[in-house]
C-alpha atoms as a PDB file:
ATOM      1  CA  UNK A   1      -4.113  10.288  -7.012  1.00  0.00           C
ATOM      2  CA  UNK A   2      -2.628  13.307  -9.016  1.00  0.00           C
ATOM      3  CA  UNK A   3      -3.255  15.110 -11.570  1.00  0.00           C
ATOM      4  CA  UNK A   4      -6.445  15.761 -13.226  1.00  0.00           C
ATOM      5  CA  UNK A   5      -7.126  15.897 -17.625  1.00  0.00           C
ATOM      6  CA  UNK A   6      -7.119  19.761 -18.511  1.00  0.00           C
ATOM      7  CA  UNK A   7      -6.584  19.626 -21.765  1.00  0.00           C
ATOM      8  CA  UNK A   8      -6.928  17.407 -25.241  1.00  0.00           C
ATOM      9  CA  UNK A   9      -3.827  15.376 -24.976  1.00  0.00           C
ATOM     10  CA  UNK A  10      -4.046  15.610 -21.531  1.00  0.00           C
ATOM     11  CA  UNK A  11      -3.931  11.979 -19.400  1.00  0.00           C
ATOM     12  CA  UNK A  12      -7.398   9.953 -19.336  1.00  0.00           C
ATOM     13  CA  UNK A  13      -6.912   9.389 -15.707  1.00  0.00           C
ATOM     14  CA  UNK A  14      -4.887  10.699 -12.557  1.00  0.00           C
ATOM     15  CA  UNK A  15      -1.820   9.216 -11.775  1.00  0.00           C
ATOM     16  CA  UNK A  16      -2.676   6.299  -9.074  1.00  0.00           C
ATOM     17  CA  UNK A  17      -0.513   5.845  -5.851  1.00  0.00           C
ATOM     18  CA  UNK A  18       1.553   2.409  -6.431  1.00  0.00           C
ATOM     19  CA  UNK A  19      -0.654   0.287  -4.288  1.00  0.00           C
ATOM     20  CA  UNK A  20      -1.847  -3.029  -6.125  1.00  0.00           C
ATOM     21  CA  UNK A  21      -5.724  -2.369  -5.724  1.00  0.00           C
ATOM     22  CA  UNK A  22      -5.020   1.324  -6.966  1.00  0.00           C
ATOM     23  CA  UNK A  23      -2.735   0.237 -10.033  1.00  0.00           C
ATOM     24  CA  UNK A  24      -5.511  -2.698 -10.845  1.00  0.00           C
ATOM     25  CA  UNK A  25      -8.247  -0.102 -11.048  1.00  0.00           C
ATOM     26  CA  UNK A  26      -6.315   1.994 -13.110  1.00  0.00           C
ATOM     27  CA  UNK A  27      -5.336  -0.357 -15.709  1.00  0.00           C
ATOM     28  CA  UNK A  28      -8.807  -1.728 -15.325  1.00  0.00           C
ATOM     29  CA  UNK A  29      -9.936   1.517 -17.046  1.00  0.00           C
ATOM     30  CA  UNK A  30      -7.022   2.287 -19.795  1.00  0.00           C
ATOM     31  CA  UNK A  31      -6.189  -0.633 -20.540  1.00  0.00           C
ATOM     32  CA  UNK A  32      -8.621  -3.372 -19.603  1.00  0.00           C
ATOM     33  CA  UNK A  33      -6.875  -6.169 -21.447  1.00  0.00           C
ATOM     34  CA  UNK A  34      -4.004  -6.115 -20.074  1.00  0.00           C
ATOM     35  CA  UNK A  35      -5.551  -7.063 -16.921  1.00  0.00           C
ATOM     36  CA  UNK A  36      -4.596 -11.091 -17.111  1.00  0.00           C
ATOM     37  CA  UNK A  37      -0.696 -10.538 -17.367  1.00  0.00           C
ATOM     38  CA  UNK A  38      -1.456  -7.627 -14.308  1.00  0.00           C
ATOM     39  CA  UNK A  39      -2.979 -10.533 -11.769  1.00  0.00           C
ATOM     40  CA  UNK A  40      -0.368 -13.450 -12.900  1.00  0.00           C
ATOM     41  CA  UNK A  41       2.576 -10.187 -12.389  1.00  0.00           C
ATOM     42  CA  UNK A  42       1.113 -10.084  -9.326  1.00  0.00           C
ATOM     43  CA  UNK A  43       0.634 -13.947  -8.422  1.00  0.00           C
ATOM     44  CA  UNK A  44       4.394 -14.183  -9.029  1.00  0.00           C
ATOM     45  CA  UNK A  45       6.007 -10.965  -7.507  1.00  0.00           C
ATOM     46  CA  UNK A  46       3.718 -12.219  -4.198  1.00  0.00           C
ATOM     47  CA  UNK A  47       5.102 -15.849  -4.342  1.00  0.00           C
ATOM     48  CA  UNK A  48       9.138 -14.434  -5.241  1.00  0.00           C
ATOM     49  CA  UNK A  49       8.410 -12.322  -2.335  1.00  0.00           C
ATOM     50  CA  UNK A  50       7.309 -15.436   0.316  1.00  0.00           C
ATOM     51  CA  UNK A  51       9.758 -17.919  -1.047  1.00  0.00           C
ATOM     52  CA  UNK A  52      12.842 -15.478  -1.092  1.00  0.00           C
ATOM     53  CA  UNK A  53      11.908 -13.659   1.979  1.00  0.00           C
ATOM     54  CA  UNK A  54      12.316  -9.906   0.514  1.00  0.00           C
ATOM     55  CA  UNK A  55       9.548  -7.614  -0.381  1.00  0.00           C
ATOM     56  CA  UNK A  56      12.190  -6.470  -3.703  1.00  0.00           C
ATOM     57  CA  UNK A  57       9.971  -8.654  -6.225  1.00  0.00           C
ATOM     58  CA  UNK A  58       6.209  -6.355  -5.328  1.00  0.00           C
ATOM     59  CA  UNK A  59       8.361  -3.395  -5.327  1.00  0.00           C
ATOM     60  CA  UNK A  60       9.324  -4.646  -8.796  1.00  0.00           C
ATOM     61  CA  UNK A  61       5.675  -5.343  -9.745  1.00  0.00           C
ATOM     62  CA  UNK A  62       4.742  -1.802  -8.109  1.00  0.00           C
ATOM     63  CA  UNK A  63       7.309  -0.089 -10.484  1.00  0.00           C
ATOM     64  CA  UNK A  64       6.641  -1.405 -13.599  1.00  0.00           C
ATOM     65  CA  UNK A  65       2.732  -1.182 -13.209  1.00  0.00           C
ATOM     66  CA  UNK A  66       3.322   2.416 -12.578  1.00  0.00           C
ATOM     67  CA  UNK A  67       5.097   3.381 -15.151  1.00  0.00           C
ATOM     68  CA  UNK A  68       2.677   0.928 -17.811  1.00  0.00           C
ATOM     69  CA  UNK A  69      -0.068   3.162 -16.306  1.00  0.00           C
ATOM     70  CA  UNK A  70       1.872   6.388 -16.627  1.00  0.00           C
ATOM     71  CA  UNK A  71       2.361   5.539 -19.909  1.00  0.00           C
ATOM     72  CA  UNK A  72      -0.979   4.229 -21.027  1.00  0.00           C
ATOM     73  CA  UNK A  73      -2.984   6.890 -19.399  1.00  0.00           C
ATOM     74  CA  UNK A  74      -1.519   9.477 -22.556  1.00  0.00           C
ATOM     75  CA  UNK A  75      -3.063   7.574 -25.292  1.00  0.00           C
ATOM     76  CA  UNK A  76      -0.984   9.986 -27.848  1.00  0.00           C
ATOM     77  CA  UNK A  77       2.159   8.674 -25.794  1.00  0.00           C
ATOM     78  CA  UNK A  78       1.552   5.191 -26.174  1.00  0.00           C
ATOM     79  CA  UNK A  79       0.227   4.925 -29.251  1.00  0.00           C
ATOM     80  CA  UNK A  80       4.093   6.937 -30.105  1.00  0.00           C
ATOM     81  CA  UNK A  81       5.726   3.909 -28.169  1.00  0.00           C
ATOM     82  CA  UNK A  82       3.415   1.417 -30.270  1.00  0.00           C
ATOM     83  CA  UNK A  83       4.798   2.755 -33.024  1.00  0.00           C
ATOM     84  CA  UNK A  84       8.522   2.901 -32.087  1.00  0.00           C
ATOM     85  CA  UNK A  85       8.351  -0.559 -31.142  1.00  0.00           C
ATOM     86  CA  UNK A  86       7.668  -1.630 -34.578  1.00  0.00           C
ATOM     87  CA  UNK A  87       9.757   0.551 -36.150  1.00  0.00           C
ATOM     88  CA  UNK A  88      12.301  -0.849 -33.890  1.00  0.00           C
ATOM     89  CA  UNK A  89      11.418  -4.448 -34.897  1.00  0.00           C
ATOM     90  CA  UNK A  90      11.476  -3.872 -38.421  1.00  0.00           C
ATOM     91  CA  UNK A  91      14.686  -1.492 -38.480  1.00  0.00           C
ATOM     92  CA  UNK A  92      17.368  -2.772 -41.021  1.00  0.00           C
ATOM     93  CA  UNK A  93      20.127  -0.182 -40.269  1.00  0.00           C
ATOM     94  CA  UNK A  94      21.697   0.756 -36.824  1.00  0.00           C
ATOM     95  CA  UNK A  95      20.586   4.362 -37.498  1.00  0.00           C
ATOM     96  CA  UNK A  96      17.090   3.513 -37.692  1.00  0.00           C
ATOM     97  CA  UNK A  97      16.962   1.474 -34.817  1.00  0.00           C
ATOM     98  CA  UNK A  98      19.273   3.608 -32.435  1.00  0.00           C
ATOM     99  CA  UNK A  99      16.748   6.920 -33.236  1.00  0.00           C
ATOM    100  CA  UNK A 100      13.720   4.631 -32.000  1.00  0.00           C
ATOM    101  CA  UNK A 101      15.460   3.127 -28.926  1.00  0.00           C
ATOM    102  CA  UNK A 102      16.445   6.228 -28.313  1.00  0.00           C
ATOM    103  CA  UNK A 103      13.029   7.919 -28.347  1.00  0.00           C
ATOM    104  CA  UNK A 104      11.809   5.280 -26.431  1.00  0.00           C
ATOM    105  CA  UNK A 105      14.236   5.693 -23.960  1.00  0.00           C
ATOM    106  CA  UNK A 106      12.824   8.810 -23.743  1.00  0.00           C
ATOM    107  CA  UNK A 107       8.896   8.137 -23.333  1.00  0.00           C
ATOM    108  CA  UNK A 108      10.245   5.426 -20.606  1.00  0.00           C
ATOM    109  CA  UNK A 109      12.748   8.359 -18.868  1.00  0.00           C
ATOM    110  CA  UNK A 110       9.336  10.111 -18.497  1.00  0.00           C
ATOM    111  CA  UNK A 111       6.995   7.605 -17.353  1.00  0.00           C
ATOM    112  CA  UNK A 112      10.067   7.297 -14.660  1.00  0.00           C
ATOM    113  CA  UNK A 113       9.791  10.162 -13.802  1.00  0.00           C
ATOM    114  CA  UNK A 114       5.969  10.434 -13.288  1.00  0.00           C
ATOM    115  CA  UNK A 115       5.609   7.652 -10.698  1.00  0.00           C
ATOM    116  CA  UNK A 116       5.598   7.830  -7.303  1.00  0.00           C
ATOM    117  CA  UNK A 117       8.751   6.210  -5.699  1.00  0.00           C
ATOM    118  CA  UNK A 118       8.255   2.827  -4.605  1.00  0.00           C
ATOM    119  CA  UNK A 119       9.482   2.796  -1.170  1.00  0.00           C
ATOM    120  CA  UNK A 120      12.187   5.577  -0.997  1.00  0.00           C
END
């Protein structure tokens, strides 16, 4: 793991390596509910994986755990992206929706950023 919380805003955990048990302890702590759709993720990126014969579907499931995590584990950051997404649902003008797609964009750009690479 990296990273350790400094500072207010810092993140309420360090960022895990993208291993399944690492990722399920991690969203175990910041975001314990979310821990059904984690296991049936990972039922189906294991079974995509045996039937198709290519390891691209848990490298999938790696990803996207890692950046849910390095976006959960700023609660100021996804509580921001909470808040987009409505605004986003609710938009009635292209401005208003392009500004929060746009932001979110950006919150996802970063969460990118802040995960290890999944086999690269």
């Amino acid at each position: 793991m990296t990273e350790q919380s400094s500072a207010h805003d810092g993140p309420l955990i360090p960022m895990p390596v993208l291993t399944p048990s690492a990722l399920r302890a991690a969203v175990a702590q910041i975001a314990p509910g979310e821990l059904p759709a984690f296991v049936e993720h990972l039922d189906r990126a294991v079974e995509q994986a045996a039937r198709n014969g290519t390891i691209a579907p848990l490298r999938t499931f790696l990803q996207w755990w890692g950046e849910f995590v390095a976006i959960q584990r700023y609660p100021a950051r996804a509580a921001r992206l909470r808040e987009l997404e409505v605004v986003a649902e609710e938009a009635t003008d292209r401005a208003a929706l392009g500004s929060a797609l746009a932001e979110m964009r950006q919150i996802m750009d970063a969460a990118h950023r802040e995960t290890p690479a999944v086999g690269r």
